[in-house]
Protein backbone atom coordinates (compact mmCIF):
# COMPACT_ATOMS: atom_id res chain seq x y z
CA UNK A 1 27.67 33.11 2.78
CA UNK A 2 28.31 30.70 -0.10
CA UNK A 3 24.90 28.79 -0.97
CA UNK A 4 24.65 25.47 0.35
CA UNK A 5 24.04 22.59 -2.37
CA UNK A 6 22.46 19.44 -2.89
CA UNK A 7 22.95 16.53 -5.03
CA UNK A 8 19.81 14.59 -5.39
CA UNK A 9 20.63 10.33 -6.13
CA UNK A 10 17.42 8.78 -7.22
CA UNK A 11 15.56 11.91 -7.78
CA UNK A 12 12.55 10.72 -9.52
CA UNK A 13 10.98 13.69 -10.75
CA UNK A 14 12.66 16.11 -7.86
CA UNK A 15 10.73 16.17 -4.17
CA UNK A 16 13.72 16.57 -3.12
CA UNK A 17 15.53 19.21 -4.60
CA UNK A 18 12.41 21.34 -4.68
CA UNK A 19 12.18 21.04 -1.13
CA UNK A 20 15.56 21.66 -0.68
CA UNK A 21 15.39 24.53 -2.93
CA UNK A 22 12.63 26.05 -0.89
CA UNK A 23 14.98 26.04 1.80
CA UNK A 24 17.81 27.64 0.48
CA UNK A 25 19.90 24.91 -1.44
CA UNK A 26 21.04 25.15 -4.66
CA UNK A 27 21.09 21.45 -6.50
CA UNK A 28 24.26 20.52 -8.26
CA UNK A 29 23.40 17.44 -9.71
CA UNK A 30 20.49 14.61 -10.09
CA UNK A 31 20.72 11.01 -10.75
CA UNK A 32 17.99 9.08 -12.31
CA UNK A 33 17.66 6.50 -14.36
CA UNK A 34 13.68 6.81 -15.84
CA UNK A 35 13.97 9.08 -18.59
CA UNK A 36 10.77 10.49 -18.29
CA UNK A 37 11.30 11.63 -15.05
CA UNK A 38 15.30 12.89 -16.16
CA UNK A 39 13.57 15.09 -19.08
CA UNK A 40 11.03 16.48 -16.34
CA UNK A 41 14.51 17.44 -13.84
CA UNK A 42 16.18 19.10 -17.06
CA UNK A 43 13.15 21.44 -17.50
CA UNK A 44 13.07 22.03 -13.52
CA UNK A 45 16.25 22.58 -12.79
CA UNK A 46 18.31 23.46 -15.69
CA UNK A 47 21.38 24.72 -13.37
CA UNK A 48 22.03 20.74 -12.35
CA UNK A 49 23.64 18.33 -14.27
CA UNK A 50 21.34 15.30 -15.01
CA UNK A 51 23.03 11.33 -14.77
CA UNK A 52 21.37 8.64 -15.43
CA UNK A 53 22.54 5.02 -13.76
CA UNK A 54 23.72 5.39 -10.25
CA UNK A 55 26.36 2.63 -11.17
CA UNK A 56 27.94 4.85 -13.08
CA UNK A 57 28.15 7.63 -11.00
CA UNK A 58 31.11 8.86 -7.86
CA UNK A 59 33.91 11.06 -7.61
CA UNK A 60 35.01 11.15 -11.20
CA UNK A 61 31.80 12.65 -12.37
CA UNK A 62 30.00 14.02 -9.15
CA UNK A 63 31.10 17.18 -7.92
CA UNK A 64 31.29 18.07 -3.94
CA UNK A 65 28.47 19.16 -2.43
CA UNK A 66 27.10 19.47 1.40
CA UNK A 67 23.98 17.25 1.40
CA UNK A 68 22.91 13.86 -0.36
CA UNK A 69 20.05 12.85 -0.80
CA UNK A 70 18.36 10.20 -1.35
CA UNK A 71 15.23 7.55 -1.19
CA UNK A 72 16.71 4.68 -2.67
CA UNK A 73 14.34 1.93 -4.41
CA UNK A 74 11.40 0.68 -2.25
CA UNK A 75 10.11 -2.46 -4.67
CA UNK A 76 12.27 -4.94 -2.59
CA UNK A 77 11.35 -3.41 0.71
CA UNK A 78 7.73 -1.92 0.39
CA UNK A 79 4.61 -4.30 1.22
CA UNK A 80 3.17 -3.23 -2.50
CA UNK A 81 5.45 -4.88 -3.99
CA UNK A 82 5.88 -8.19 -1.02
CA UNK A 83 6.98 -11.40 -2.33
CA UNK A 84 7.22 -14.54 -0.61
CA UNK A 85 9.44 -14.81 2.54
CA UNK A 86 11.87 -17.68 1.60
CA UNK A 87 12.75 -15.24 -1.63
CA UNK A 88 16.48 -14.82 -0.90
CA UNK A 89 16.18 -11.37 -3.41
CA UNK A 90 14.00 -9.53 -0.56
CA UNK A 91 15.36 -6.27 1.06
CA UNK A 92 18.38 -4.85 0.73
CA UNK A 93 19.48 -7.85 -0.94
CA UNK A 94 17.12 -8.07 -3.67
CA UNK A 95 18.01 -6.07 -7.31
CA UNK A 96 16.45 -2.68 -7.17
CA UNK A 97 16.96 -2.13 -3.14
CA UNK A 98 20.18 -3.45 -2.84
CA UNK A 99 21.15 0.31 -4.73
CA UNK A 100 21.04 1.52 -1.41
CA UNK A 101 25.14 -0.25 -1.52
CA UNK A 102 25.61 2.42 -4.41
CA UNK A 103 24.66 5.39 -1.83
CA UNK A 104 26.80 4.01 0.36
CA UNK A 105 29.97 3.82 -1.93
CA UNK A 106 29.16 7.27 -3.17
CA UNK A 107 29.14 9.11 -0.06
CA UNK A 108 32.67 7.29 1.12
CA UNK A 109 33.79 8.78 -2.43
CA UNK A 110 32.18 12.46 -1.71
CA UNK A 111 31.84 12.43 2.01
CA UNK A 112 29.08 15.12 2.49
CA UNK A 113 28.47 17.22 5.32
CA UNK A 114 25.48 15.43 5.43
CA UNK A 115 23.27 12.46 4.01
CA UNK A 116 19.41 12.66 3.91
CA UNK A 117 17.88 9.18 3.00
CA UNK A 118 14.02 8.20 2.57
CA UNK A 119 12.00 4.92 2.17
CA UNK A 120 8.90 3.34 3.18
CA UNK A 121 8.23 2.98 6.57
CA UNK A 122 8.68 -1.70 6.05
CA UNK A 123 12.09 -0.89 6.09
CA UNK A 124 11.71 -0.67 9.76
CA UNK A 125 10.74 -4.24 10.14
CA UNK A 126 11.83 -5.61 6.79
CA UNK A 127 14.12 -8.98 7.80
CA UNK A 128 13.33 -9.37 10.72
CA UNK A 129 14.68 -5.55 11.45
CA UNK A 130 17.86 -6.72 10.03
CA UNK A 131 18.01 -4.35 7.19
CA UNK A 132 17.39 -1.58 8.94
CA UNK A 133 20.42 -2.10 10.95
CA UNK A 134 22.36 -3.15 8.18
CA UNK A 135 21.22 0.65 6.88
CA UNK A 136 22.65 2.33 9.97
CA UNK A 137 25.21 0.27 10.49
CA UNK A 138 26.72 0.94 6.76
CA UNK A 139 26.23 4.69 7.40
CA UNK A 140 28.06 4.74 10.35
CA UNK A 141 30.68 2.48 8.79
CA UNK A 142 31.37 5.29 6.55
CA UNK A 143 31.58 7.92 9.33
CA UNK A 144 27.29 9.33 9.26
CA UNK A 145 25.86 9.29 12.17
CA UNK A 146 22.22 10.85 12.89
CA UNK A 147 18.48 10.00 13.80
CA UNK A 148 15.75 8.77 12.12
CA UNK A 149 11.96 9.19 12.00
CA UNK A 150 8.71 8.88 10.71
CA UNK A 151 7.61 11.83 8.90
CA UNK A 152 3.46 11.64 7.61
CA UNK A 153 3.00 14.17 4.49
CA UNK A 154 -0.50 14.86 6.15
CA UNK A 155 1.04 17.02 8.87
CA UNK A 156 3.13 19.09 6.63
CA UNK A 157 0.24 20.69 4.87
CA UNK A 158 -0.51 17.92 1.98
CA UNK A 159 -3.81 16.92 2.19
CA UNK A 160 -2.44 13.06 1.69
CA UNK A 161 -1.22 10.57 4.01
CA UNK A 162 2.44 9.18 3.38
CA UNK A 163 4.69 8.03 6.00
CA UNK A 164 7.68 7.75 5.46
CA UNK A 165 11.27 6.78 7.00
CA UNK A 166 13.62 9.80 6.79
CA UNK A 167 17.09 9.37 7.89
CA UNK A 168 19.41 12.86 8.41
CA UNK A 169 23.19 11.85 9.49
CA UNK A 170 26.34 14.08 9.31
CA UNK A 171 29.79 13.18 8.42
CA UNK A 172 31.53 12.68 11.86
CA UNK A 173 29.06 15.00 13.42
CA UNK A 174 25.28 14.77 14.79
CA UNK A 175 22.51 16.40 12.99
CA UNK A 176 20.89 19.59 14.99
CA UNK A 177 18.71 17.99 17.60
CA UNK A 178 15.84 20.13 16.40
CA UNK A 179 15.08 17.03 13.72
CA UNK A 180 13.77 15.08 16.23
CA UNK A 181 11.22 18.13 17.44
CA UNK A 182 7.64 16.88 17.20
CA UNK A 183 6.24 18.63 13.54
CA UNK A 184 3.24 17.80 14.28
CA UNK A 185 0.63 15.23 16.55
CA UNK A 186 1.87 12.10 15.39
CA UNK A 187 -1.91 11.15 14.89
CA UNK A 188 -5.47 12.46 14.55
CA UNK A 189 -6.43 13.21 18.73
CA UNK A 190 -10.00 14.00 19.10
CA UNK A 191 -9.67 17.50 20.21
CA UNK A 192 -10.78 18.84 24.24
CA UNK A 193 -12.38 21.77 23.12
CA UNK A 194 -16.26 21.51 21.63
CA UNK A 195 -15.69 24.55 20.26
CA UNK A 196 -13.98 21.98 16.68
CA UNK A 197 -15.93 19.90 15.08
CA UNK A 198 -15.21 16.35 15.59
CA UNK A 199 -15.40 14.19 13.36
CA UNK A 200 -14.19 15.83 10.88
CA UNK A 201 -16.10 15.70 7.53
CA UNK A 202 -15.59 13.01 4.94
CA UNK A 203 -13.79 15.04 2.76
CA UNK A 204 -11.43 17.19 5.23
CA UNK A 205 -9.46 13.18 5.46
CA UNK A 206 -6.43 12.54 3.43
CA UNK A 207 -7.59 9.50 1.86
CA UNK A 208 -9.65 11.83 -0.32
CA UNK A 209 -6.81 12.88 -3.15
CA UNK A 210 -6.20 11.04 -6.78
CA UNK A 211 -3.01 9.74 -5.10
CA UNK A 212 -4.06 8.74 -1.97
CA UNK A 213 -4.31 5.26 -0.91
CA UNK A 214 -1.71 1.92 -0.41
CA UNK A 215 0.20 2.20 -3.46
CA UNK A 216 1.03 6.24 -4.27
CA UNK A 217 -0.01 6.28 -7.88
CA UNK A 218 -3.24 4.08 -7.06
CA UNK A 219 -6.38 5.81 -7.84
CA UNK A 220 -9.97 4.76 -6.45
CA UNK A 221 -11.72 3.46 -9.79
CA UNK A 222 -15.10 3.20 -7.54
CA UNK A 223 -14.95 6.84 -6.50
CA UNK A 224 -14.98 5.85 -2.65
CA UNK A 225 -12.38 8.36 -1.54
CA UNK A 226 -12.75 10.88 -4.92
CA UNK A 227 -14.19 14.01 -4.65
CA UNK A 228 -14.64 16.45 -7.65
CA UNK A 229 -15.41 19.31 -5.57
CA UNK A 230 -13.63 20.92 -2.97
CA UNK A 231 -15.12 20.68 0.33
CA UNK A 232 -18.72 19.02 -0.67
CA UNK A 233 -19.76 14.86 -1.63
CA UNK A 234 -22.75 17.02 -2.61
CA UNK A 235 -21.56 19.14 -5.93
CA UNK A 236 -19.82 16.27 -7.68
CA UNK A 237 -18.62 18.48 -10.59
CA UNK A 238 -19.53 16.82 -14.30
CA UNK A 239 -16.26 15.42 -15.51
CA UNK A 240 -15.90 17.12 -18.93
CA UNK A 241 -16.21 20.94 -16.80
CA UNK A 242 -14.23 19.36 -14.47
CA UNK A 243 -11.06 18.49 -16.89
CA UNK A 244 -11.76 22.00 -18.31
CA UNK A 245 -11.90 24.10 -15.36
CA UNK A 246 -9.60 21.94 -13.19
CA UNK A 247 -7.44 20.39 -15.28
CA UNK A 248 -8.82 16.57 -14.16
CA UNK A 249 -7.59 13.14 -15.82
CA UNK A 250 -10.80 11.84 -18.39
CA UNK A 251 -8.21 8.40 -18.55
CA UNK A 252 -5.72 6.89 -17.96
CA UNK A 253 -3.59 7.59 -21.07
CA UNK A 254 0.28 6.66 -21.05
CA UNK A 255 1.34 10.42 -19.82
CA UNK A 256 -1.60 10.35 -17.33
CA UNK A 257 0.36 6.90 -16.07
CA UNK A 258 3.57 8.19 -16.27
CA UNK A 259 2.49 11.57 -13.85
CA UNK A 260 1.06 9.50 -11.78
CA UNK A 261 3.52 7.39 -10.98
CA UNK A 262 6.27 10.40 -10.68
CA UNK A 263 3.87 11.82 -7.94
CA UNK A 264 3.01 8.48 -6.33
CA UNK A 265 6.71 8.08 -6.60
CA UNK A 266 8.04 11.39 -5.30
CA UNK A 267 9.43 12.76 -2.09
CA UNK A 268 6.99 15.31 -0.11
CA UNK A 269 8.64 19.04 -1.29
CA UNK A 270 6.99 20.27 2.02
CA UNK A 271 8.80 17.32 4.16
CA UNK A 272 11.74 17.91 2.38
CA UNK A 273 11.97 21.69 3.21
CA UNK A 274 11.66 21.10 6.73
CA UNK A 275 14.64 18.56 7.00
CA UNK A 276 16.22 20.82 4.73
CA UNK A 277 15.75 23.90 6.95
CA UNK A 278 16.80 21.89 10.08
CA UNK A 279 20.26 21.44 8.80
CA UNK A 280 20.73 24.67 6.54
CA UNK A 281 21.32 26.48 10.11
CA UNK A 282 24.08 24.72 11.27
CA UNK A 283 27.17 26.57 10.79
């Protein structure tokens, strides 16, 4: 069989296409416009051809491929980045969300077996709701139709929690009905059995990573949720043995910044290889 392929809009510093990868994709092109993160795709995946403005981008100078994907800007959308509520610019309508319009003209150009789209979870309830069915609505305009769902990063084997809103439609055609298949508990149930501990210790939670809080690339300057050692608040490693042995930040230089934000930034590989598994088996 003919490898499947992916072309990744927005791809940050590649979640996606590493995911996808994983799963048995071959990416045929990326889109980004930071060019920090484009230098970081050119080293990763040297196969793809790199773009940088969306605007730019479509038929012309995209080649065909069987999956899109793409998790269009949150800054207009996400409650990080909230602005006041009479701020006509909100949403899909303000500058940096209202890209999403781009996807949409690119996949009536391309028309993909399939579109994979991501966001933050606000999108849900952004506008009174009204974005959200503008979103579906302008995918279905186009001939996608699918599900959707809330996918946390936590379940998939990251010890971080990120939810997300993941949306998987196919071009005149539903997506396998496996998507919707629970992944995991949707939330932490105290367990039956006392044979598992419960709680669970302090630093078994996904709130204690570098990346893990509100914002993805915020780190805990009072060291509530940081811990230097695996799997002990009680062998707090020295910080110069710890950059040495394991490779942890001293400061925040301008790189240290810049990784952080492509990994606060970045789609889940492990979330994306599931989606991406779901839909590599239908024929």
């Amino acid at each position: 069989m003919q490898q499947p392929t992916i072309g990744s809009l927005f791809a940050g510093i590649g979640g996606f296409d590493v995911g996808f990868e994983n799963a048995g994709y071959r990416t045929a092109w990326q889109v980004e416009l930071n060019p920090v993160n484009r230098a970081v795709l050119a080293d990763r995946f040297p196969h793809a051809r790199q773009f940088e403005d969306v605007r730019q981008c479509g038929a012309h100078n995209l080649s065909p491929v069987d999956v899109i994907t793409a998790g269009f800007p949150c800054q207009d959308i996400s409650i990080a980045g909230a602005r006041p509520s009479n701020q006509a610019t909100r949403g899909l309508r303000g500058e940096r969300s209202g890209l999403f319009w781009e996807v949409i003209r690119i996949l009536k150009e391309i028309q993909p077996r399939w579109v994979v789209l991501e966001n933050v979870v606000n999108l849900l309830a952004i506008n009174d709701s009204q974005d959200f069915e503008t979103v579906i609505r302008a995918l279905a305009d186009c001939g996608y139709v699918g599900f959707w769902r809330v996918l946390n990063a936590q379940y998939f084997g990251v010890p971080q929690q990120r939810r997300r809103v993941f949306l998987v439609a196919g071009y005149r055609r539903m997506p396998p009905i496996e998507f919707l298949a629970d992944a995991a508990p949707v939330d932490a149930i105290p367990p039956a059995s006392q044979s598992i501990q419960w709680p669970r210790p302090a630093d078994a939670w996904a709130a204690n990573t570098l990346l893990a809080s509100k914002a993805g690339s915020q780190i805990s300057l009072g060291c509530t949720t940081f811990v230097a050692h695996a799997n002990g608040w009680d062998q707090m490693a020295e910080r110069q043995r710890a950059s040495e042995d394991d490779g942890f930040c001293l400061g925040l230089d301008a790189a240290n910044l810049a990784e952080a934000f492509g990994a606060g930034n970045a789609v889940v590989t492990q979330v994306a290889e599931w989606v991406g598994r779901k839909l590599i088996v239908v024929k």
